[in-house]
Protein backbone atom coordinates (compact mmCIF):
# COMPACT_ATOMS: atom_id res chain seq x y z
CA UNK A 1 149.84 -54.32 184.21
CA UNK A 2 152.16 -55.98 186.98
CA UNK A 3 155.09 -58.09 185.84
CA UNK A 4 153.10 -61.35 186.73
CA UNK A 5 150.76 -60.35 184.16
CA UNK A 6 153.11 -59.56 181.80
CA UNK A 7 154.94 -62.76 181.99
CA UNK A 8 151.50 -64.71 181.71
CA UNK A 9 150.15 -63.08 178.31
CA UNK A 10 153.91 -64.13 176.75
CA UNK A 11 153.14 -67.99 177.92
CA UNK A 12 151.26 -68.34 174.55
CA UNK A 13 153.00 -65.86 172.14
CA UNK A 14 153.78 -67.39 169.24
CA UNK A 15 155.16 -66.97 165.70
CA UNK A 16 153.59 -68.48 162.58
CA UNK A 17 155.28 -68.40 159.16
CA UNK A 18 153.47 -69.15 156.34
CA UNK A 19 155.31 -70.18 152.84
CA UNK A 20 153.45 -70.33 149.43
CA UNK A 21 155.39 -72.43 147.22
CA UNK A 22 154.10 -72.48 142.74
CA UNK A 23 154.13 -76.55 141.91
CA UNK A 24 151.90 -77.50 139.35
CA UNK A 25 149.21 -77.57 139.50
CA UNK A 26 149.03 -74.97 142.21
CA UNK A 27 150.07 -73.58 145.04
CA UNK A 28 151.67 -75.32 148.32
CA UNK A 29 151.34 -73.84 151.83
CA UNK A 30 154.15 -74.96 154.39
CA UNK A 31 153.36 -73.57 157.96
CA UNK A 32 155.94 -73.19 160.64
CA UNK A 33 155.23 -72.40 164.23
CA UNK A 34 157.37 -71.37 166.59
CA UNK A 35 156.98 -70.27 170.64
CA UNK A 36 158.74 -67.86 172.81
CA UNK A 37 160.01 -68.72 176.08
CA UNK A 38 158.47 -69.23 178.53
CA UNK A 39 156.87 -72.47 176.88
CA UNK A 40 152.92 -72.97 177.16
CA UNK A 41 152.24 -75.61 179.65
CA UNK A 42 151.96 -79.21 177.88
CA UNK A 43 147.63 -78.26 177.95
CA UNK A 44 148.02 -75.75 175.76
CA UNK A 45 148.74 -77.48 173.01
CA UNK A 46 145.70 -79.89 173.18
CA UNK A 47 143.48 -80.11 170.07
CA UNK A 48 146.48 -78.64 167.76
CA UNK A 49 147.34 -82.16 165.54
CA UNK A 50 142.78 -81.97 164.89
CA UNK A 51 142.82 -77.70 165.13
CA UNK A 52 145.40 -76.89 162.17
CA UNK A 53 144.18 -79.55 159.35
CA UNK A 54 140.65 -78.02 159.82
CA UNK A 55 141.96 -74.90 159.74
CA UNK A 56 143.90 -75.42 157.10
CA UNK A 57 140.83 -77.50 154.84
CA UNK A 58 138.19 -74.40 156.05
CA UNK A 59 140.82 -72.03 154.06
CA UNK A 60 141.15 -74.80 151.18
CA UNK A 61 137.16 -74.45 150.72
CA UNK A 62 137.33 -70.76 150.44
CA UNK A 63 139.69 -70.63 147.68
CA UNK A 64 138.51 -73.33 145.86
CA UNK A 65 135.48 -70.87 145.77
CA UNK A 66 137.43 -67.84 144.15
C-alpha cells in the first residue's frame, strides 16, 4: 500500500464511544464521535443527523424484544 493510500483510508477513521448510563426506568445511551485528522471532506458526513437516530431506534426495537 503506497502512502497516498494510506493517507486516504485514515480520511474516515473514526472513534465512537458509547456510555450506558442506569436512570429509572432504564438505561440511557450517550454516543460520542470523534475523527482523526485528516478531516472527511464536508460530503462525508451527509445523511448522519437521519443515519444515527435510525440507527439508534433499529437497536431500541431489538432490545425492547429481549
Amino acid at each position: 500500500m503506497s502512502d497516498d493510500q494510506a493517507q486516504e483510508d485514515l480520511r474516515f477513521a473514526t472513534l465512537i464511544g458509547v456510555t450506558l448510563l442506569e436512570v429509572e426506568p432504564g438505561t440511557a445511551l450517550r454516543m460520542h464521535q470523534s475523527y482523526f485528522e485528516p478531516m472527511p471532506p464536508p460530503e462525508a458526513f451527509a445523511g448522519v443527523e437521519q443515519g444515527w437516530p435510525e440507527q439508534l431506534d433499529k437497536l431500541e426495537q431489538l432490545l425492547v424484544l429481549e
